[in-house]
PDB file of N, CA and C in Angstrom:
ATOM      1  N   UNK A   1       9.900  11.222  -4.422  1.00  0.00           N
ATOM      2  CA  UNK A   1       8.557  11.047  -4.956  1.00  0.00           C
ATOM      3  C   UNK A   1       7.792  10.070  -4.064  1.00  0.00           C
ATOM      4  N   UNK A   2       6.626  10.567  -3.645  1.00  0.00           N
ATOM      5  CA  UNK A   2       5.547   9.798  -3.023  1.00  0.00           C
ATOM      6  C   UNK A   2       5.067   8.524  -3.424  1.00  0.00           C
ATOM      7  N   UNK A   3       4.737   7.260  -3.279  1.00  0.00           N
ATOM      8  CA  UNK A   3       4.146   6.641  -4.413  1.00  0.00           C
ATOM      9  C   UNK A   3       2.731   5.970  -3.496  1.00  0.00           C
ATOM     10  N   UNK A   4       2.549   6.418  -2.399  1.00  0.00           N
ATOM     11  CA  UNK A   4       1.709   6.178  -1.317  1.00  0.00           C
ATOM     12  C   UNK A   4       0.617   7.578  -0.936  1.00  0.00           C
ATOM     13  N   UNK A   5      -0.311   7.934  -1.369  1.00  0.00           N
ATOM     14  CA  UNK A   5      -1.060   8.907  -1.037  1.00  0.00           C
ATOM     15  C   UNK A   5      -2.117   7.731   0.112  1.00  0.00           C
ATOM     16  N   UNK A   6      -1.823   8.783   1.224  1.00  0.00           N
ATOM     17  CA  UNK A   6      -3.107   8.777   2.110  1.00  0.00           C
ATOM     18  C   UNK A   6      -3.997  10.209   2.145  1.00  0.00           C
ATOM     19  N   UNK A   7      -5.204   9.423   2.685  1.00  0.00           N
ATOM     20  CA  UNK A   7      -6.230  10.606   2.894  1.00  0.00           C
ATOM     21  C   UNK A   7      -6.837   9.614   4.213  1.00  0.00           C
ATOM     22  N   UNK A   8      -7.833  10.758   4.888  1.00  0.00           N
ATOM     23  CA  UNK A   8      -8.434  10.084   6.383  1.00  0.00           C
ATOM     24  C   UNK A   8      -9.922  10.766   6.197  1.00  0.00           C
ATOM     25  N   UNK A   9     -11.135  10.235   6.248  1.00  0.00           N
ATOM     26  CA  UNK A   9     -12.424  10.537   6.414  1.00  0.00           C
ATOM     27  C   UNK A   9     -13.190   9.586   7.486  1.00  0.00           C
ATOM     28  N   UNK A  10     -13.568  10.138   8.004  1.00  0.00           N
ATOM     29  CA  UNK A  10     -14.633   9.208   9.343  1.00  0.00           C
ATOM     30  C   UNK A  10     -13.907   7.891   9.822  1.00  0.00           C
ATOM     31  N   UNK A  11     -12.916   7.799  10.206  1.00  0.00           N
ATOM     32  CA  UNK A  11     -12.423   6.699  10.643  1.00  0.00           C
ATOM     33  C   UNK A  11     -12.136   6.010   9.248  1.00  0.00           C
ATOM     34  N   UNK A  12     -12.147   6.141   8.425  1.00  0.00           N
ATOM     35  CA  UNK A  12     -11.635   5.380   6.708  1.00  0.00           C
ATOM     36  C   UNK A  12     -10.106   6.082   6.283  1.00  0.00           C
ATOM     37  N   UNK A  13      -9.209   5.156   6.102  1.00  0.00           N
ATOM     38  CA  UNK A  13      -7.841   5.669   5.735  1.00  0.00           C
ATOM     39  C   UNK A  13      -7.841   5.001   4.689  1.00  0.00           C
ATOM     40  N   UNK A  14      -7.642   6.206   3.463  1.00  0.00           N
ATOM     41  CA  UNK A  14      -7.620   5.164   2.185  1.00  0.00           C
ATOM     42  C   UNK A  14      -6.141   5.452   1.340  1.00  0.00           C
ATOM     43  N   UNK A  15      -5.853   4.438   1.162  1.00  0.00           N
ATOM     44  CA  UNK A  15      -3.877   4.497   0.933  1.00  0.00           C
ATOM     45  C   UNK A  15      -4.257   4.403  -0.583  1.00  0.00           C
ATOM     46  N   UNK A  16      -3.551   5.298  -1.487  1.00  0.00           N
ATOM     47  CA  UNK A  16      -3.526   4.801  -3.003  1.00  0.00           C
ATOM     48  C   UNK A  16      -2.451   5.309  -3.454  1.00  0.00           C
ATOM     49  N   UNK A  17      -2.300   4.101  -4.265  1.00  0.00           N
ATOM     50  CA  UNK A  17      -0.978   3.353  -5.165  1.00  0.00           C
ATOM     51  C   UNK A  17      -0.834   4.752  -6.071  1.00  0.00           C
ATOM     52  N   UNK A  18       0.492   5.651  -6.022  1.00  0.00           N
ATOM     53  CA  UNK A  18       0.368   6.187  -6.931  1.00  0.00           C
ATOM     54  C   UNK A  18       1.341   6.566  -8.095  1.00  0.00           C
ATOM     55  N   UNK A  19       1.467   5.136  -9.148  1.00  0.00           N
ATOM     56  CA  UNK A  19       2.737   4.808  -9.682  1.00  0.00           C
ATOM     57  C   UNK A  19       2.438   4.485 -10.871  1.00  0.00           C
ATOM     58  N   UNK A  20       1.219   5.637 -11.643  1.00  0.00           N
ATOM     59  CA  UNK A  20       0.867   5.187 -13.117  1.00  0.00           C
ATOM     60  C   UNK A  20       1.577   4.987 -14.203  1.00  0.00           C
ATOM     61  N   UNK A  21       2.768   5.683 -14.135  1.00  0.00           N
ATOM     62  CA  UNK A  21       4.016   5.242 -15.137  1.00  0.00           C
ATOM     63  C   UNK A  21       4.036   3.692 -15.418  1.00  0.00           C
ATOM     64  N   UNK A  22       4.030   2.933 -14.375  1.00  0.00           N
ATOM     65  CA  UNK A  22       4.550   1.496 -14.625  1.00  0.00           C
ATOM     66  C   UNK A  22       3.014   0.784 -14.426  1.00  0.00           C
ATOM     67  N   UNK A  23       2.142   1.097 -13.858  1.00  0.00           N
ATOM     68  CA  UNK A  23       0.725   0.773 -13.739  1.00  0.00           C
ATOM     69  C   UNK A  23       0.570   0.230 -12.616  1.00  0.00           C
ATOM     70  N   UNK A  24       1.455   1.332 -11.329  1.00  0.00           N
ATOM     71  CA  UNK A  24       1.517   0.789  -9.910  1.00  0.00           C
ATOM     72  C   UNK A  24       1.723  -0.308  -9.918  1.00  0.00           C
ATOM     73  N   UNK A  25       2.395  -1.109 -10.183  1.00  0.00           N
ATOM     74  CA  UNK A  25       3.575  -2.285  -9.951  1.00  0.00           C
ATOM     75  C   UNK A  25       4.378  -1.980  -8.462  1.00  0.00           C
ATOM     76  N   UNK A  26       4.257  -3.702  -8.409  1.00  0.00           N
ATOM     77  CA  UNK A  26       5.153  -3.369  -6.950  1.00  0.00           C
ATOM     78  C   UNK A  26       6.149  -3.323  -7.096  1.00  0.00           C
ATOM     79  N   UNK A  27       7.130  -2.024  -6.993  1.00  0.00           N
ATOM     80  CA  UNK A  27       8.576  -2.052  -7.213  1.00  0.00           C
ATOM     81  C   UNK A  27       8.742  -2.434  -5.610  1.00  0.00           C
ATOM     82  N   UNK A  28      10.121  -2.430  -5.401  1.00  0.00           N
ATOM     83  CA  UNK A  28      10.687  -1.772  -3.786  1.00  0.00           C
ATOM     84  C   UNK A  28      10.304  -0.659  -3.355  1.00  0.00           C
ATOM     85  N   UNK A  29      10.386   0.316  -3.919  1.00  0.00           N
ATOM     86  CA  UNK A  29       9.786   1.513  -3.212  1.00  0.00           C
ATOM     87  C   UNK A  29       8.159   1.599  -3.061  1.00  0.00           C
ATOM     88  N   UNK A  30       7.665   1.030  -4.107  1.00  0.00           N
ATOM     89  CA  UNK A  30       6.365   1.107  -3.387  1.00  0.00           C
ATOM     90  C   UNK A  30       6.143   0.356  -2.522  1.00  0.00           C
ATOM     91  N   UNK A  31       6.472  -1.005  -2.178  1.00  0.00           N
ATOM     92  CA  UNK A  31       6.200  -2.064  -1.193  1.00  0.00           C
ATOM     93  C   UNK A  31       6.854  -1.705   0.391  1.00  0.00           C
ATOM     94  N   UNK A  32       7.965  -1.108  -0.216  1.00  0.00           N
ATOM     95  CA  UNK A  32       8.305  -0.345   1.592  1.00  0.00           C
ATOM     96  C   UNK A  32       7.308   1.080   2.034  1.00  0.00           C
ATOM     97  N   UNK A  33       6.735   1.140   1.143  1.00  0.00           N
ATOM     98  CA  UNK A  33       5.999   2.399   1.181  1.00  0.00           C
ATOM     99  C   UNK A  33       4.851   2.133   1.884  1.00  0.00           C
ATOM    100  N   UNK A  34       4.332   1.223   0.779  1.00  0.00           N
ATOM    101  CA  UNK A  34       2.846   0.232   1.520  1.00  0.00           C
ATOM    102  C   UNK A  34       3.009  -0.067   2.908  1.00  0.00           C
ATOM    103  N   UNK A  35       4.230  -0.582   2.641  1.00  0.00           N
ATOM    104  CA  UNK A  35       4.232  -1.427   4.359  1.00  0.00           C
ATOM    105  C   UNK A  35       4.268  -0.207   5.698  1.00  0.00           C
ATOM    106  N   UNK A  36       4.996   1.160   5.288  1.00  0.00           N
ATOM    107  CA  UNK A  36       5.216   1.903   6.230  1.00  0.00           C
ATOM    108  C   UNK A  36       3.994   2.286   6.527  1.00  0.00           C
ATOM    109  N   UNK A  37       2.889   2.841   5.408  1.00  0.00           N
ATOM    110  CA  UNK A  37       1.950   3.569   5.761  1.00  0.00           C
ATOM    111  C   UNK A  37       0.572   2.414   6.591  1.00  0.00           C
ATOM    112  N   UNK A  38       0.237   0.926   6.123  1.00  0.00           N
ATOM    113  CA  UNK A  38      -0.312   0.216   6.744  1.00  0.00           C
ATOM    114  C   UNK A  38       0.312  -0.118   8.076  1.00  0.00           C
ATOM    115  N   UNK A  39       1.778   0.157   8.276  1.00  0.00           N
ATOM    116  CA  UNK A  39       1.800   0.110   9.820  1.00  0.00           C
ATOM    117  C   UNK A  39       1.473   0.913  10.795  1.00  0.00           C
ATOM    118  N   UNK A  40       1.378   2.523  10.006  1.00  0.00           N
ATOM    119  CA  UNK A  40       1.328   3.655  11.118  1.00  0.00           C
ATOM    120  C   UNK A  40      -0.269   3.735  11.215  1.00  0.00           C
ATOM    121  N   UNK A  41      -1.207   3.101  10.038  1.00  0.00           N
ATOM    122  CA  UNK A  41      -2.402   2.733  10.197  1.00  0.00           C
ATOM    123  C   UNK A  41      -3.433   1.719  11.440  1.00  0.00           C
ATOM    124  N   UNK A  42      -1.998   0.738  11.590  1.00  0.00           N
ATOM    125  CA  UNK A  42      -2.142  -0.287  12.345  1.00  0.00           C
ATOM    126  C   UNK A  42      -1.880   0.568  13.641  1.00  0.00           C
ATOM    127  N   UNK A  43      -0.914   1.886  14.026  1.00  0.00           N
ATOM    128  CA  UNK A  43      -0.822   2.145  15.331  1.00  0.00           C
ATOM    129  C   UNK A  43      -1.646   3.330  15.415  1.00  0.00           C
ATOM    130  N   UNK A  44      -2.640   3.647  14.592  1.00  0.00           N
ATOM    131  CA  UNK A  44      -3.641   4.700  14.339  1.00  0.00           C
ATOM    132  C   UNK A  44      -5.142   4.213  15.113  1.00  0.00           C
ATOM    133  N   UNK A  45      -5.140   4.387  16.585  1.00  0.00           N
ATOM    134  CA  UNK A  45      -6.383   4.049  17.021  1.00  0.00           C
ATOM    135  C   UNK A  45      -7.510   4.689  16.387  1.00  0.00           C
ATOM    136  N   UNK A  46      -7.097   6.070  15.698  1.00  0.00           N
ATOM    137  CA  UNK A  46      -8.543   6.915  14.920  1.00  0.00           C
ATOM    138  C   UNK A  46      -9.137   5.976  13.233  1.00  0.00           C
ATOM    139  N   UNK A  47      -8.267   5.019  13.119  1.00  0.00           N
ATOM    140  CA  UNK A  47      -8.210   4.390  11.971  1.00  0.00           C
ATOM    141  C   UNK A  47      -9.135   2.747  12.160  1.00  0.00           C
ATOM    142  N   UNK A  48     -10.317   2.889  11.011  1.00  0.00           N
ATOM    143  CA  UNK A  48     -11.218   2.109  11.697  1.00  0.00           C
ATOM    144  C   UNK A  48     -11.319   0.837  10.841  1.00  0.00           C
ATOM    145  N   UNK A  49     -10.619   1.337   9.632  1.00  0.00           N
ATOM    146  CA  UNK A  49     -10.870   0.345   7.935  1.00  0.00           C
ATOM    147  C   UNK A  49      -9.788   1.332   7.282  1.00  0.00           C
ATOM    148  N   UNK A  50      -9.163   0.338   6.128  1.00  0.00           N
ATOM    149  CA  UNK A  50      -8.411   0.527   5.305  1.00  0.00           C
ATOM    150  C   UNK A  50      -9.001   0.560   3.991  1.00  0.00           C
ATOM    151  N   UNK A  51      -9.021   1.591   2.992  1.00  0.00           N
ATOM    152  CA  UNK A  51      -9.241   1.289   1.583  1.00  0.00           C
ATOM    153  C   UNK A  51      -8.138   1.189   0.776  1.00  0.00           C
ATOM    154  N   UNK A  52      -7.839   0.430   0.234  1.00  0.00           N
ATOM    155  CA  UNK A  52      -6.515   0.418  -0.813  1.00  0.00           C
ATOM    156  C   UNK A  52      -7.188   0.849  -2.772  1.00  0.00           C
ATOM    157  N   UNK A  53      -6.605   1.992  -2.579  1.00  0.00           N
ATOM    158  CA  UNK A  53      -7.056   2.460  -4.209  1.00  0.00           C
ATOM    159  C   UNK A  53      -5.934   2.735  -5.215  1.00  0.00           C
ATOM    160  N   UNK A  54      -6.071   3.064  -6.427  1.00  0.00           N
ATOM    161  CA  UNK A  54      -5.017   3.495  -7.042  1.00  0.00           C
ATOM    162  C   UNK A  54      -4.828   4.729  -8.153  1.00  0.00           C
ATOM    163  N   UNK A  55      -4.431   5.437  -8.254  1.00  0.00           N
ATOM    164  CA  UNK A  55      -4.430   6.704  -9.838  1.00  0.00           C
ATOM    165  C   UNK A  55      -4.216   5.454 -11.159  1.00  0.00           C
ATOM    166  N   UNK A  56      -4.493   6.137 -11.848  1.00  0.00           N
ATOM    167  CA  UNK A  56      -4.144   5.726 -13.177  1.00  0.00           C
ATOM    168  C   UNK A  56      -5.353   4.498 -13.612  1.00  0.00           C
ATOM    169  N   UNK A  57      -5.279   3.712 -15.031  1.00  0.00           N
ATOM    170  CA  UNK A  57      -5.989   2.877 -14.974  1.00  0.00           C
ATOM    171  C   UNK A  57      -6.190   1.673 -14.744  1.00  0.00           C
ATOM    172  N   UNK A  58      -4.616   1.150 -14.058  1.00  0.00           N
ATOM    173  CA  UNK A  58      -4.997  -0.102 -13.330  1.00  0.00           C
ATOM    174  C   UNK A  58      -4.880  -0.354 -11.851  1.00  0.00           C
ATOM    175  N   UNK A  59      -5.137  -1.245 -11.219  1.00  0.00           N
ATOM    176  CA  UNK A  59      -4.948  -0.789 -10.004  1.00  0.00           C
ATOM    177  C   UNK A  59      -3.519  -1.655  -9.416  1.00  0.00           C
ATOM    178  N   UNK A  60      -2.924  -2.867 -10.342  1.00  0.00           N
ATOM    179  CA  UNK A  60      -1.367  -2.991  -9.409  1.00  0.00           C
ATOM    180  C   UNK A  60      -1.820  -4.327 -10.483  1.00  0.00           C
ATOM    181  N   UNK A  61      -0.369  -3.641 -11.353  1.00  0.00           N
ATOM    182  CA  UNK A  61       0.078  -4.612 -12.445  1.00  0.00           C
ATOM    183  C   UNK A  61       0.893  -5.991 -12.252  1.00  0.00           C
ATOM    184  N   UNK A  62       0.879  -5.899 -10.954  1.00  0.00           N
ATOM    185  CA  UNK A  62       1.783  -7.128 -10.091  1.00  0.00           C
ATOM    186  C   UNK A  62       3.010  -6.585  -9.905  1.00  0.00           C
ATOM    187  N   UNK A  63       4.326  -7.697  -9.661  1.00  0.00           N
ATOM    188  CA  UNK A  63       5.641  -7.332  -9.558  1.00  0.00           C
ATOM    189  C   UNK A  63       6.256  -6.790 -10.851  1.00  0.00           C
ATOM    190  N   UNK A  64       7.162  -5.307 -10.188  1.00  0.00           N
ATOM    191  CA  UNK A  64       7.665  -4.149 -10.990  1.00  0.00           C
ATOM    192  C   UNK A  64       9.258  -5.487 -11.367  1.00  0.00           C
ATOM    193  N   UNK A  65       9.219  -5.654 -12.441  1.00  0.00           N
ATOM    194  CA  UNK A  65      10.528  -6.647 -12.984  1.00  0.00           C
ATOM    195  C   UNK A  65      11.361  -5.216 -13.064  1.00  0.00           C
ATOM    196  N   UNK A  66      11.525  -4.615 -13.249  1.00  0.00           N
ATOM    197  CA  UNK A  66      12.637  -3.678 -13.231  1.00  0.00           C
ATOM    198  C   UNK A  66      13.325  -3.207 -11.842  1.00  0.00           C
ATOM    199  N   UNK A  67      12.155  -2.945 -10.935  1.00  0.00           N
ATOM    200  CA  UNK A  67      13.295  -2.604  -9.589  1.00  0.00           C
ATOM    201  C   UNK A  67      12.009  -3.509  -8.857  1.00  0.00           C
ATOM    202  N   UNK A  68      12.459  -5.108  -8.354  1.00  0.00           N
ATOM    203  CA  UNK A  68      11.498  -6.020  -7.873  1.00  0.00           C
ATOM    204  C   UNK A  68      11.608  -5.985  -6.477  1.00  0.00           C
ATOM    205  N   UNK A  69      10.805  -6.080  -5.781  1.00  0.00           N
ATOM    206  CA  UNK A  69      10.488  -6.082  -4.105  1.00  0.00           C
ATOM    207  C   UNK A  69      12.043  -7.277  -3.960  1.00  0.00           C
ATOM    208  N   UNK A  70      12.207  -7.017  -2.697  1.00  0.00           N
ATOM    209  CA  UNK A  70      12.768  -8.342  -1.971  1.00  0.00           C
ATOM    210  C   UNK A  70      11.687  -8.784  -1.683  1.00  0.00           C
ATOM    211  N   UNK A  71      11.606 -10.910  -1.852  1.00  0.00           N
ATOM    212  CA  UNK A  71      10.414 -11.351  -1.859  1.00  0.00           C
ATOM    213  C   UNK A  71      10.619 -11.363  -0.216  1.00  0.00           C
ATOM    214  N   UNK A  72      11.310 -11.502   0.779  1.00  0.00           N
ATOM    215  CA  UNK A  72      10.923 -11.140   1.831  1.00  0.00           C
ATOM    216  C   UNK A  72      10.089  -9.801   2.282  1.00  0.00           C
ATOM    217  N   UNK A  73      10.628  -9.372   1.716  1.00  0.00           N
ATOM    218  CA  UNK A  73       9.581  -7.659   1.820  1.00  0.00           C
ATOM    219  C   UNK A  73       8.239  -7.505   1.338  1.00  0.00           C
ATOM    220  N   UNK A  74       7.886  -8.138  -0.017  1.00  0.00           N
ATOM    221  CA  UNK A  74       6.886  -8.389  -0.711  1.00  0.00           C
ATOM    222  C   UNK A  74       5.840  -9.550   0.226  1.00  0.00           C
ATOM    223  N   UNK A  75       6.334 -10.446   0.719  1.00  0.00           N
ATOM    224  CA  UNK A  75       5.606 -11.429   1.239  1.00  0.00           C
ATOM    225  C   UNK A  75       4.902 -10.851   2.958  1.00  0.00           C
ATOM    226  N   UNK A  76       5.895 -10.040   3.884  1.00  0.00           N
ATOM    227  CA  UNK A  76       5.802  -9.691   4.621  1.00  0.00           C
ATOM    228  C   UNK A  76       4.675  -8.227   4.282  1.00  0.00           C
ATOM    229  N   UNK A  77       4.692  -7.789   3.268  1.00  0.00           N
ATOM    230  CA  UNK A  77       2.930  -6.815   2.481  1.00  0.00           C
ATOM    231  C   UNK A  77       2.149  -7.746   2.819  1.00  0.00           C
ATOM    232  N   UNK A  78       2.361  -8.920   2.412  1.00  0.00           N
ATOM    233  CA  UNK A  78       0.722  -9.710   1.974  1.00  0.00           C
ATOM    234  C   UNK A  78       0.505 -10.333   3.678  1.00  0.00           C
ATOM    235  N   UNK A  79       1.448 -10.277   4.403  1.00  0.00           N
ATOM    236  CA  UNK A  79       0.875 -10.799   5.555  1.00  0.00           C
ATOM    237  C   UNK A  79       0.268  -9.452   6.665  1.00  0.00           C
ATOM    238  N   UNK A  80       0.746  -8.501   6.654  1.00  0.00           N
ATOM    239  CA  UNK A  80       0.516  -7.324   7.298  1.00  0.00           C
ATOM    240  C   UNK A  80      -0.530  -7.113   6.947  1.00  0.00           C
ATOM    241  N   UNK A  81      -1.509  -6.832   5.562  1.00  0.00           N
ATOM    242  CA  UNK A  81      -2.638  -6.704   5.037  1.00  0.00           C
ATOM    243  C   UNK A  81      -3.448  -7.381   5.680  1.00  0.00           C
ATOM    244  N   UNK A  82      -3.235  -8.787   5.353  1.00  0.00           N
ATOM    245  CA  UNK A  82      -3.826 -10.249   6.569  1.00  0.00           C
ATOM    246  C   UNK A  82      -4.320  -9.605   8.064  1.00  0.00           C
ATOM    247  N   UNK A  83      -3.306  -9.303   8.997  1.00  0.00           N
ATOM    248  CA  UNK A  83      -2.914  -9.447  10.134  1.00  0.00           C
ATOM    249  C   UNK A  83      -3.443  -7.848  10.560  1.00  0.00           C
ATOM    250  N   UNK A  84      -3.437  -6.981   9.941  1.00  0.00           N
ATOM    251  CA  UNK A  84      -3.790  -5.918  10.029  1.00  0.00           C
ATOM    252  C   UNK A  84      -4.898  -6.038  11.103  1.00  0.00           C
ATOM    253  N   UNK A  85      -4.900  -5.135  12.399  1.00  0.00           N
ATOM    254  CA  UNK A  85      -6.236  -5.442  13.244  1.00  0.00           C
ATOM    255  C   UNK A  85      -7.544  -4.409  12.685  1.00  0.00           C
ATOM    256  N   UNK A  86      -7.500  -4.142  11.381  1.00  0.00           N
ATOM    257  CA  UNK A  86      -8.355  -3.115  10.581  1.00  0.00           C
ATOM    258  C   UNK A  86      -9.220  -3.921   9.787  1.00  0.00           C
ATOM    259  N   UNK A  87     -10.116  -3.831   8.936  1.00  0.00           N
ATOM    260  CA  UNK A  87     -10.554  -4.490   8.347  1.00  0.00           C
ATOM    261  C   UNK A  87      -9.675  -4.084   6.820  1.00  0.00           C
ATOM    262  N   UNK A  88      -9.178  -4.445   5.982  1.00  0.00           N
ATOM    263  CA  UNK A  88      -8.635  -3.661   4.872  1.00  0.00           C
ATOM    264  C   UNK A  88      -9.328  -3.891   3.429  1.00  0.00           C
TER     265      UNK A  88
END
């Protein structure tokens, strides 16, 4: 199961969370997910800005307590977002 939908319009790559069961919470799988698709974004010269969106009605209920990021993994999201040479 996907939990990362991309789409691409005019140089806009917009990644959304798509994990309404739990209310897109960051489990592990979504956070390795995040991280894969903002990196291939990062080596995407056609990629000009990042939108981060989500299905369902919230957009990221915080950390998934049932299957929880490694906080190395989780912390290394919030810096890639940062560092990203995109605007995100």
């Amino acid at each position: 199961m996907t939990l990362i939908g991309r789409t691409a319009d005019r140089g806009v790559t917009t990644l959304t969370l798509d994990s309404p069961a739990n209310r897109n919470a960051l489990s592990a799988s979504l956070v390795g997910e995040l991280r894969a698709a903002l990196a291939a974004c990062a080596a995407d010269d056609t990629v000009r800005a990042v939108l981060l969106t989500h299905t369902g009605t919230t957009f990221c209920a915080g950390a998934d307590l049932k299957a929880p990021p490694d906080p190395e993994a989780f912390v290394g999201l919030m810096r890639e977002i940062v560092a990203l040479p995109r605007p995100v």
